[in-house]
PDB file of N, CA and C in Angstrom:
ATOM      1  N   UNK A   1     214.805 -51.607 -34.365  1.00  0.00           N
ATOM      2  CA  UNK A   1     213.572 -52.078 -35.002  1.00  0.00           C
ATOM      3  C   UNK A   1     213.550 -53.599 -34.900  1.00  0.00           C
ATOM      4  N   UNK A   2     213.058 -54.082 -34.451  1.00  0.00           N
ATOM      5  CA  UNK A   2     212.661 -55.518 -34.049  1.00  0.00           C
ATOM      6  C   UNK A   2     211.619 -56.152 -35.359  1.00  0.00           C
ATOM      7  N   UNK A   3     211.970 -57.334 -35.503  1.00  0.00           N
ATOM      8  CA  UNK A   3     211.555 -58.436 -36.749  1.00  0.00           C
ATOM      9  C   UNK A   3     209.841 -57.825 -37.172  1.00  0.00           C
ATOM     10  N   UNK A   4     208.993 -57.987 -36.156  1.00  0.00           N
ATOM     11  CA  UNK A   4     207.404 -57.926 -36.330  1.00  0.00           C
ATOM     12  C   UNK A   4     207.212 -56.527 -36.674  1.00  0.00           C
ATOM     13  N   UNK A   5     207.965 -55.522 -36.424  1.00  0.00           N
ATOM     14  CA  UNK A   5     207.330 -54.204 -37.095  1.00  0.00           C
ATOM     15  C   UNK A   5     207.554 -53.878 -38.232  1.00  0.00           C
ATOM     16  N   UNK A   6     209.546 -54.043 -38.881  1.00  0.00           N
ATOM     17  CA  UNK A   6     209.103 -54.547 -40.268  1.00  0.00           C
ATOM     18  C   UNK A   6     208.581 -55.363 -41.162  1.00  0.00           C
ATOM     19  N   UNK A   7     208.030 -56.466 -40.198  1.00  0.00           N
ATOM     20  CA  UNK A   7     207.098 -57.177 -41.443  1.00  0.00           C
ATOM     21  C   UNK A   7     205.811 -56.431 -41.461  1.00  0.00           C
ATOM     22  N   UNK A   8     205.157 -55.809 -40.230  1.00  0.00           N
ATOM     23  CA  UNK A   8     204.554 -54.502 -40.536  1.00  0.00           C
ATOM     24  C   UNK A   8     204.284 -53.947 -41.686  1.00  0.00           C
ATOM     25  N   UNK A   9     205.604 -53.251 -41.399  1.00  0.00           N
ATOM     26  CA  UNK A   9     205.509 -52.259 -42.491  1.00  0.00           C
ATOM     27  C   UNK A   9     205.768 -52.970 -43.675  1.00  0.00           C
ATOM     28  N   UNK A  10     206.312 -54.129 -44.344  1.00  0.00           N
ATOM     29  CA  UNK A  10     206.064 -54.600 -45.139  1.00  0.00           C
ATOM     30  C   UNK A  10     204.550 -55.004 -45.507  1.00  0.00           C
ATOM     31  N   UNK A  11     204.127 -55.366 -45.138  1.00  0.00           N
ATOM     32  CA  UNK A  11     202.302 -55.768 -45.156  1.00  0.00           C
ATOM     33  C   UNK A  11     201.501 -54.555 -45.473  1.00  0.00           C
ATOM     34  N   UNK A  12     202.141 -53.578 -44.696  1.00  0.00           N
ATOM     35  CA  UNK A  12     201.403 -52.352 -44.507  1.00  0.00           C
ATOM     36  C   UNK A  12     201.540 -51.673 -46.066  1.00  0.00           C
ATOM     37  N   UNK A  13     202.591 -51.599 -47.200  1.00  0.00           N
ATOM     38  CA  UNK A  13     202.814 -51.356 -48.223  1.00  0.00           C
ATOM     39  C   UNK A  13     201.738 -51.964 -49.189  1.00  0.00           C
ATOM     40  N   UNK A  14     201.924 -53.328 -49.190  1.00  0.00           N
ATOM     41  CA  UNK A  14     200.563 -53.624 -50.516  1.00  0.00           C
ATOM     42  C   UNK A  14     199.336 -53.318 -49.994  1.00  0.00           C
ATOM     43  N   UNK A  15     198.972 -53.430 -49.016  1.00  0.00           N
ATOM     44  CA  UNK A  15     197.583 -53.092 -48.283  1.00  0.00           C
ATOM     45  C   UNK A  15     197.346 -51.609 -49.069  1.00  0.00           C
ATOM     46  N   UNK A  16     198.084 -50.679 -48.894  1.00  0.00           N
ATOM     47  CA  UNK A  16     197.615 -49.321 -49.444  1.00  0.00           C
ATOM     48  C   UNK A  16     197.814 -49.161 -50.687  1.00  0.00           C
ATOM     49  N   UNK A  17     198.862 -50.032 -51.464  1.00  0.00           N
ATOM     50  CA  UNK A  17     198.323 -50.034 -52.812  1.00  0.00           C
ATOM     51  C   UNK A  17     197.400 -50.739 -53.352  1.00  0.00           C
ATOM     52  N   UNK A  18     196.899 -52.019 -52.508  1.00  0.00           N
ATOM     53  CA  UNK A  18     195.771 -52.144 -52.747  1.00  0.00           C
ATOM     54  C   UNK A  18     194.293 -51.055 -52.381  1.00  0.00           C
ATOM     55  N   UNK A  19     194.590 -50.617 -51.364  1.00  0.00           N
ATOM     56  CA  UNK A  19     193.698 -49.552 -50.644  1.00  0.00           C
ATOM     57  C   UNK A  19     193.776 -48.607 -52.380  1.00  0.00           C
ATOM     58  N   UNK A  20     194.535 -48.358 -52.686  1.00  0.00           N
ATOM     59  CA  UNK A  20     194.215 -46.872 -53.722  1.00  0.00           C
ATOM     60  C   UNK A  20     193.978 -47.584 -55.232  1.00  0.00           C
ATOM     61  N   UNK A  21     194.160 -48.793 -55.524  1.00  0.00           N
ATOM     62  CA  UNK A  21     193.890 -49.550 -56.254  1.00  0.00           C
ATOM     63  C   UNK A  21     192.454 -49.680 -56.774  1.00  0.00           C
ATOM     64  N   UNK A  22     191.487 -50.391 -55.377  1.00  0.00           N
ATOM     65  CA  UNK A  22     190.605 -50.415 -55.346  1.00  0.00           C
ATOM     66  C   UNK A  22     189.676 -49.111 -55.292  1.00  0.00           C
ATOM     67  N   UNK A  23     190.098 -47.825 -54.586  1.00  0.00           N
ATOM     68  CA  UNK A  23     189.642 -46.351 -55.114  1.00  0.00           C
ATOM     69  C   UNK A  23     189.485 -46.283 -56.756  1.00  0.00           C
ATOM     70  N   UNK A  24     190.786 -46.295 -56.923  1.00  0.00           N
ATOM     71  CA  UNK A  24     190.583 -46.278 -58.630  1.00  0.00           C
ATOM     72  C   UNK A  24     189.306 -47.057 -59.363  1.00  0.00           C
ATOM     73  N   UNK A  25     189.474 -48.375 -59.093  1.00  0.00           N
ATOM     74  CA  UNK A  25     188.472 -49.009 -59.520  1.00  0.00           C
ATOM     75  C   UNK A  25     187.353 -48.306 -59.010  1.00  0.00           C
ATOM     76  N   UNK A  26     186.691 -48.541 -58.049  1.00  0.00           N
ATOM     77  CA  UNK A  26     185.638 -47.554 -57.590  1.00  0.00           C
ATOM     78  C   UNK A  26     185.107 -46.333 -58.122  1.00  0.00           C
ATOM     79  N   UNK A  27     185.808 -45.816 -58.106  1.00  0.00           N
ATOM     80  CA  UNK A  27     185.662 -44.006 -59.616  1.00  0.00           C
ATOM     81  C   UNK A  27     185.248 -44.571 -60.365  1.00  0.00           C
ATOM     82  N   UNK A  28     186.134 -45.279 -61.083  1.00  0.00           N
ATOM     83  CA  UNK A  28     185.592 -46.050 -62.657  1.00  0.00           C
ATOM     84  C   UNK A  28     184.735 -46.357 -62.339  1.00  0.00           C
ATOM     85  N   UNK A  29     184.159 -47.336 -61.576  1.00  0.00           N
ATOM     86  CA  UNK A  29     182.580 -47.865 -61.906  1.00  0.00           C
ATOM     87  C   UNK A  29     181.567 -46.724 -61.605  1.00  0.00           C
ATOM     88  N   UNK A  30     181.744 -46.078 -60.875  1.00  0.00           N
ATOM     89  CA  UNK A  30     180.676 -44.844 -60.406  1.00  0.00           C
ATOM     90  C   UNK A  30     180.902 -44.058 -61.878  1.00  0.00           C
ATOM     91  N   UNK A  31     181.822 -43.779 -62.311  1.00  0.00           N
ATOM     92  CA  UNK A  31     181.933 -43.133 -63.413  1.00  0.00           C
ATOM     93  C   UNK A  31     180.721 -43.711 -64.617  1.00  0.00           C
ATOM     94  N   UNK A  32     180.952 -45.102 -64.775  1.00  0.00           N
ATOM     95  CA  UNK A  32     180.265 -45.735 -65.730  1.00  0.00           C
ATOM     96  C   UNK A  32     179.020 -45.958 -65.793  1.00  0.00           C
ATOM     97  N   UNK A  33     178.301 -45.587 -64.354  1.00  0.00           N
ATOM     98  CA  UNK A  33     177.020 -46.272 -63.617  1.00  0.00           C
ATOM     99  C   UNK A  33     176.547 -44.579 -64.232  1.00  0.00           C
ATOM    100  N   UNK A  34     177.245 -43.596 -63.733  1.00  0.00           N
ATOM    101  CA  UNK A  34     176.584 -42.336 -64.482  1.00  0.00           C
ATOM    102  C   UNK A  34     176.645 -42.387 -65.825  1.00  0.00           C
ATOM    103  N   UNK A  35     177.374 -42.814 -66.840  1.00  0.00           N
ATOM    104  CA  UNK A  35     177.389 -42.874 -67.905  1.00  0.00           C
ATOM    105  C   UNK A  35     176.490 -43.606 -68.416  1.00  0.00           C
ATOM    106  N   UNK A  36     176.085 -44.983 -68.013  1.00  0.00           N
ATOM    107  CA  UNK A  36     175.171 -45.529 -67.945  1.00  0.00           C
ATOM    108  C   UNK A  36     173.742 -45.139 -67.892  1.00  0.00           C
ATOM    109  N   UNK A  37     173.612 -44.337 -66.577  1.00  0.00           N
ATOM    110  CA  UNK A  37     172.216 -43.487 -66.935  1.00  0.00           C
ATOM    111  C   UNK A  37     171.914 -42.678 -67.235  1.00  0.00           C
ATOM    112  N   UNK A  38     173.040 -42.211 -67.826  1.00  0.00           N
ATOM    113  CA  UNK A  38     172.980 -40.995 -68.822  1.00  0.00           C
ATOM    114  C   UNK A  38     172.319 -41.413 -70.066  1.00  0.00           C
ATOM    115  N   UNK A  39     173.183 -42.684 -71.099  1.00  0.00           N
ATOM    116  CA  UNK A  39     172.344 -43.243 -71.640  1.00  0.00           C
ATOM    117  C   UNK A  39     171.070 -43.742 -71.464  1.00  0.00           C
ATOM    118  N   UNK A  40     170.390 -44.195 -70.723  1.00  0.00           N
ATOM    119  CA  UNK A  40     169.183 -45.104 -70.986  1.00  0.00           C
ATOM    120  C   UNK A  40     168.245 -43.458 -70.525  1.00  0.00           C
ATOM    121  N   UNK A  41     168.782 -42.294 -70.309  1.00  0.00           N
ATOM    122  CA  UNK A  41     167.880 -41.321 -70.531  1.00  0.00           C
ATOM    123  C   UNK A  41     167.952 -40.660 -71.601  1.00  0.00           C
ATOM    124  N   UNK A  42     168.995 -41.030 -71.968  1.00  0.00           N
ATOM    125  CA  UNK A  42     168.995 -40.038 -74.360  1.00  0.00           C
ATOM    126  C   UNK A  42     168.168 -41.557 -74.723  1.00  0.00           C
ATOM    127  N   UNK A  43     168.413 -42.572 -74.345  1.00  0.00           N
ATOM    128  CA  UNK A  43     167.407 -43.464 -75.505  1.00  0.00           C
ATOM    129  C   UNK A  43     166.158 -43.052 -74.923  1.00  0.00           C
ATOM    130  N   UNK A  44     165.578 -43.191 -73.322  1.00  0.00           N
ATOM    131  CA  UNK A  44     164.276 -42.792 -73.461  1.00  0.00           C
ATOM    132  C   UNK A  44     163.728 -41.922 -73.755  1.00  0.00           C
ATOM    133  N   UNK A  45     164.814 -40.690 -74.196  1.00  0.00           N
ATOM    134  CA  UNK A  45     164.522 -39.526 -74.793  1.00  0.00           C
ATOM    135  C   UNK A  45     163.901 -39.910 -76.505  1.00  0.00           C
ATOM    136  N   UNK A  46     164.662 -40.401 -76.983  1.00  0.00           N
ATOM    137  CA  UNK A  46     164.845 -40.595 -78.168  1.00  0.00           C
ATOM    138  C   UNK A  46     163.817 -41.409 -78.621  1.00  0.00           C
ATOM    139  N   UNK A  47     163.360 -42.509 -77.863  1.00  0.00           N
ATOM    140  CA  UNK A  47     162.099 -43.077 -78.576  1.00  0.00           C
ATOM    141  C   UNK A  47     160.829 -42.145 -77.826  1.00  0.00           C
ATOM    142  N   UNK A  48     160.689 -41.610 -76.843  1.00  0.00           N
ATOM    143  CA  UNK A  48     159.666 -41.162 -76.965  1.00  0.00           C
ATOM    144  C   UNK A  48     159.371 -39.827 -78.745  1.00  0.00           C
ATOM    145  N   UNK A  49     160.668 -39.445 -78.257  1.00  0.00           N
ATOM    146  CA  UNK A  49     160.630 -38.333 -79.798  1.00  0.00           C
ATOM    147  C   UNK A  49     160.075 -38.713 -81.041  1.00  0.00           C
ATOM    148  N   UNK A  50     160.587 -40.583 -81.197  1.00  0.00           N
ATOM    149  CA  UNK A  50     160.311 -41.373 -82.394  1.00  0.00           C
ATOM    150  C   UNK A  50     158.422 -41.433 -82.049  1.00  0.00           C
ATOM    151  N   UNK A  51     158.648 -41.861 -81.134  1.00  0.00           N
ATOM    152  CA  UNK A  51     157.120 -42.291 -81.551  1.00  0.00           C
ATOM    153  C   UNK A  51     156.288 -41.014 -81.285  1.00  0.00           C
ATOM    154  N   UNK A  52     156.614 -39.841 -80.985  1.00  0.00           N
ATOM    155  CA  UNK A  52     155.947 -38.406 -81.288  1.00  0.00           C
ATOM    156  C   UNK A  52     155.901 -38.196 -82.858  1.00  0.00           C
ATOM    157  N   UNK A  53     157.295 -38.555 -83.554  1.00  0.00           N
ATOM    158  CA  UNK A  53     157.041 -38.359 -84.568  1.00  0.00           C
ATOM    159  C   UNK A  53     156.003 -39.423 -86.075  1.00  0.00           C
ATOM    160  N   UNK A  54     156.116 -40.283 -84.655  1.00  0.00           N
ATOM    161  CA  UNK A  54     155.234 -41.930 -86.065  1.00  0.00           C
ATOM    162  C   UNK A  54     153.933 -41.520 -85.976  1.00  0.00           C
ATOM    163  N   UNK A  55     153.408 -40.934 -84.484  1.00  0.00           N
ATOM    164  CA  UNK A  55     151.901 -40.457 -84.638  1.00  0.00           C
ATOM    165  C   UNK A  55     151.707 -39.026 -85.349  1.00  0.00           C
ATOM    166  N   UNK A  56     152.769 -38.114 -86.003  1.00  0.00           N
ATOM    167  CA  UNK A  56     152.289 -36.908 -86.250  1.00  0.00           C
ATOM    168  C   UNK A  56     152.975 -37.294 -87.950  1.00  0.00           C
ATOM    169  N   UNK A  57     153.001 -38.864 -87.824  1.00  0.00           N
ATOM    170  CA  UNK A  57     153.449 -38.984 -89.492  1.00  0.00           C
ATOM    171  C   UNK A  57     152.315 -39.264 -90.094  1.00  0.00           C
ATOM    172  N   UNK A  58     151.340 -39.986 -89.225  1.00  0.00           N
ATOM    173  CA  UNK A  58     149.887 -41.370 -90.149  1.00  0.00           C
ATOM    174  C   UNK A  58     149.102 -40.061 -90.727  1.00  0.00           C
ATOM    175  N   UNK A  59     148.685 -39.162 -90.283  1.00  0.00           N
ATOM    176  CA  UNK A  59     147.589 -38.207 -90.987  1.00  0.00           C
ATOM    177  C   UNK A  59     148.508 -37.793 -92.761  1.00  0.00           C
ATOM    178  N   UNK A  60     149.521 -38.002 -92.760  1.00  0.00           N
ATOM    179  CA  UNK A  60     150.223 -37.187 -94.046  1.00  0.00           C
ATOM    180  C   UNK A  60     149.819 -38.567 -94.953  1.00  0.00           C
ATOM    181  N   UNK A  61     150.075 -39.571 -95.177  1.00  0.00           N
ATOM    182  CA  UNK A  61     149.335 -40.713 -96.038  1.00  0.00           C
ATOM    183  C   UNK A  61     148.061 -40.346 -96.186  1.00  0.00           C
ATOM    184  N   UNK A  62     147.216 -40.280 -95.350  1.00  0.00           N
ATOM    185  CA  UNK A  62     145.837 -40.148 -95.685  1.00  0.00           C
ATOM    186  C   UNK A  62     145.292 -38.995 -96.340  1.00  0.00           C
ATOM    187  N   UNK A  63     145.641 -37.776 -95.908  1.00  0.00           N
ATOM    188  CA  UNK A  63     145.639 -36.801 -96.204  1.00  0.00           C
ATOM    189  C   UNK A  63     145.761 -36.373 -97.597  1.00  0.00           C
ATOM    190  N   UNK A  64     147.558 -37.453 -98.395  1.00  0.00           N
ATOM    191  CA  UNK A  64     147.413 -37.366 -99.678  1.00  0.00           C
ATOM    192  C   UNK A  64     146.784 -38.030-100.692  1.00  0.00           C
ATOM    193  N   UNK A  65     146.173 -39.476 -99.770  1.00  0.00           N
ATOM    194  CA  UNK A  65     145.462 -40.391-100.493  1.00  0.00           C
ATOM    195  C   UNK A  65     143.944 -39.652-100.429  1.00  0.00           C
ATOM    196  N   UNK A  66     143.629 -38.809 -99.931  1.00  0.00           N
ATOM    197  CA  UNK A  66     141.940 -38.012 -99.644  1.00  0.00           C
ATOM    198  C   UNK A  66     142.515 -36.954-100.767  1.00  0.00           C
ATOM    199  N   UNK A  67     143.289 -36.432-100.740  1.00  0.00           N
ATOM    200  CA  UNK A  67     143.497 -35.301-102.100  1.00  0.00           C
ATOM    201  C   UNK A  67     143.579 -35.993-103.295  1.00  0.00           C
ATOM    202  N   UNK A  68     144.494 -37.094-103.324  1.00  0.00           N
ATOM    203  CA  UNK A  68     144.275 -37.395-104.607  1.00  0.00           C
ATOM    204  C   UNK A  68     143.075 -38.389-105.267  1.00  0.00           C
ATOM    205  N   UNK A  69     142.287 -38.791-104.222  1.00  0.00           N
ATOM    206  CA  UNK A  69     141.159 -38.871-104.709  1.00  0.00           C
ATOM    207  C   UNK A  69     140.232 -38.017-105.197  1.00  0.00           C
ATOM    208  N   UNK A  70     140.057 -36.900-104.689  1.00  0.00           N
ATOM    209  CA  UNK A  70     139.276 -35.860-104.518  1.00  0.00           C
ATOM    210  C   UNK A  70     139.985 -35.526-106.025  1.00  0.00           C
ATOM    211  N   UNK A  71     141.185 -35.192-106.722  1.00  0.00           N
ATOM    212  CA  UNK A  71     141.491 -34.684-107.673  1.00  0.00           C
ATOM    213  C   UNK A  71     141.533 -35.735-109.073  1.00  0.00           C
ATOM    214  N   UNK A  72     141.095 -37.198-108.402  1.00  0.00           N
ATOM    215  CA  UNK A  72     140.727 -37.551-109.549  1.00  0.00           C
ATOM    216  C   UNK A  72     139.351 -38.154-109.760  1.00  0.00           C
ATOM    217  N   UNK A  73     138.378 -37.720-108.690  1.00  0.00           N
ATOM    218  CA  UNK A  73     136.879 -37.299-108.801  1.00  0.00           C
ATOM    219  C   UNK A  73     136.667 -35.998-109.580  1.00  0.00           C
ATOM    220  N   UNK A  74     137.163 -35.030-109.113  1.00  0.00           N
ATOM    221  CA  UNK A  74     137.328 -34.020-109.667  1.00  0.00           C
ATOM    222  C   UNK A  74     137.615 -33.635-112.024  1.00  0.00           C
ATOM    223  N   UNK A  75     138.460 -34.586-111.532  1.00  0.00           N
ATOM    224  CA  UNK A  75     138.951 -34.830-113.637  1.00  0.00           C
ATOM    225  C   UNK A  75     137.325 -35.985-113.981  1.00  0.00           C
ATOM    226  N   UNK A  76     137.106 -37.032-113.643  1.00  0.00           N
ATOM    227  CA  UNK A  76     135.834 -37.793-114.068  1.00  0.00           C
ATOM    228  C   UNK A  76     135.240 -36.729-114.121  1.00  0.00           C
ATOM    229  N   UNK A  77     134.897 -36.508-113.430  1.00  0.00           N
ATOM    230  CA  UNK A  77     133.309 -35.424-112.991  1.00  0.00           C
ATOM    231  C   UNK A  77     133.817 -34.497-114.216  1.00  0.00           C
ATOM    232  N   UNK A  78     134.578 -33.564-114.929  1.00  0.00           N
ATOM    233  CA  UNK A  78     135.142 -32.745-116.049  1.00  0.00           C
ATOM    234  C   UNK A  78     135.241 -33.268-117.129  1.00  0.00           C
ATOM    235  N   UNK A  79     135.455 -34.253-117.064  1.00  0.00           N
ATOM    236  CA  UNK A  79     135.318 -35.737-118.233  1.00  0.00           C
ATOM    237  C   UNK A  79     133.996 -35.888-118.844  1.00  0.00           C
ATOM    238  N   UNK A  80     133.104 -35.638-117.368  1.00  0.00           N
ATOM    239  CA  UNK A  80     131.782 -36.482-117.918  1.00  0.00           C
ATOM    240  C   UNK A  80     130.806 -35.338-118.420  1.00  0.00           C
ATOM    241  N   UNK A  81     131.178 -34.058-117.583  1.00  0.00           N
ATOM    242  CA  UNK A  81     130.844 -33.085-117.854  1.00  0.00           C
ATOM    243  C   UNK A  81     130.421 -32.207-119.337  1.00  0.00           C
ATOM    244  N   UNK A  82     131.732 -32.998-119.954  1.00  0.00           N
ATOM    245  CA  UNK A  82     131.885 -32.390-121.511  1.00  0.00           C
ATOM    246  C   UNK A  82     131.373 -33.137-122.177  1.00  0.00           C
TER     247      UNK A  82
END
């Protein structure tokens, strides 16, 4: 074995632990990039849900402020009645 092929193969050693190094890393970020848009589709899930629910909230205020008017038109008007 002559000088230049084991420095070769010396060279040739970190190269592939860098080679599987950088794999690793690689997974991880692909890993995270899905995780990633996994989230920003439960939040866009999630506020559309919110604001399904803020428009099917406004009629319940009014609704009880129209009854309880109506029920205390209702007592005057019985009031005035007698």
């Amino acid at each position: 074995m002559d000088g230049s092929s084991g420095v070769a193969v010396e060279l040739e050693r970190p190269h592939s632990t860098l080679e599987a190094g950088f794999a690793r890393v690689d997974g991880s970020l692909a890993l995270l990039v899905q995780r990633s848009d996994q989230t920003d589709k439960q939040l866009a899930d999630m506020e559309s849900r919110l604001d399904a629910l803020e428009r099917a909230r406004w009629p319940l205020a009014s609704i009880a402020a129209l009854t309880a008017s109506v029920g205390l038109m209702l007592a005057v008007w019985e009031l005035a009645g007698r």
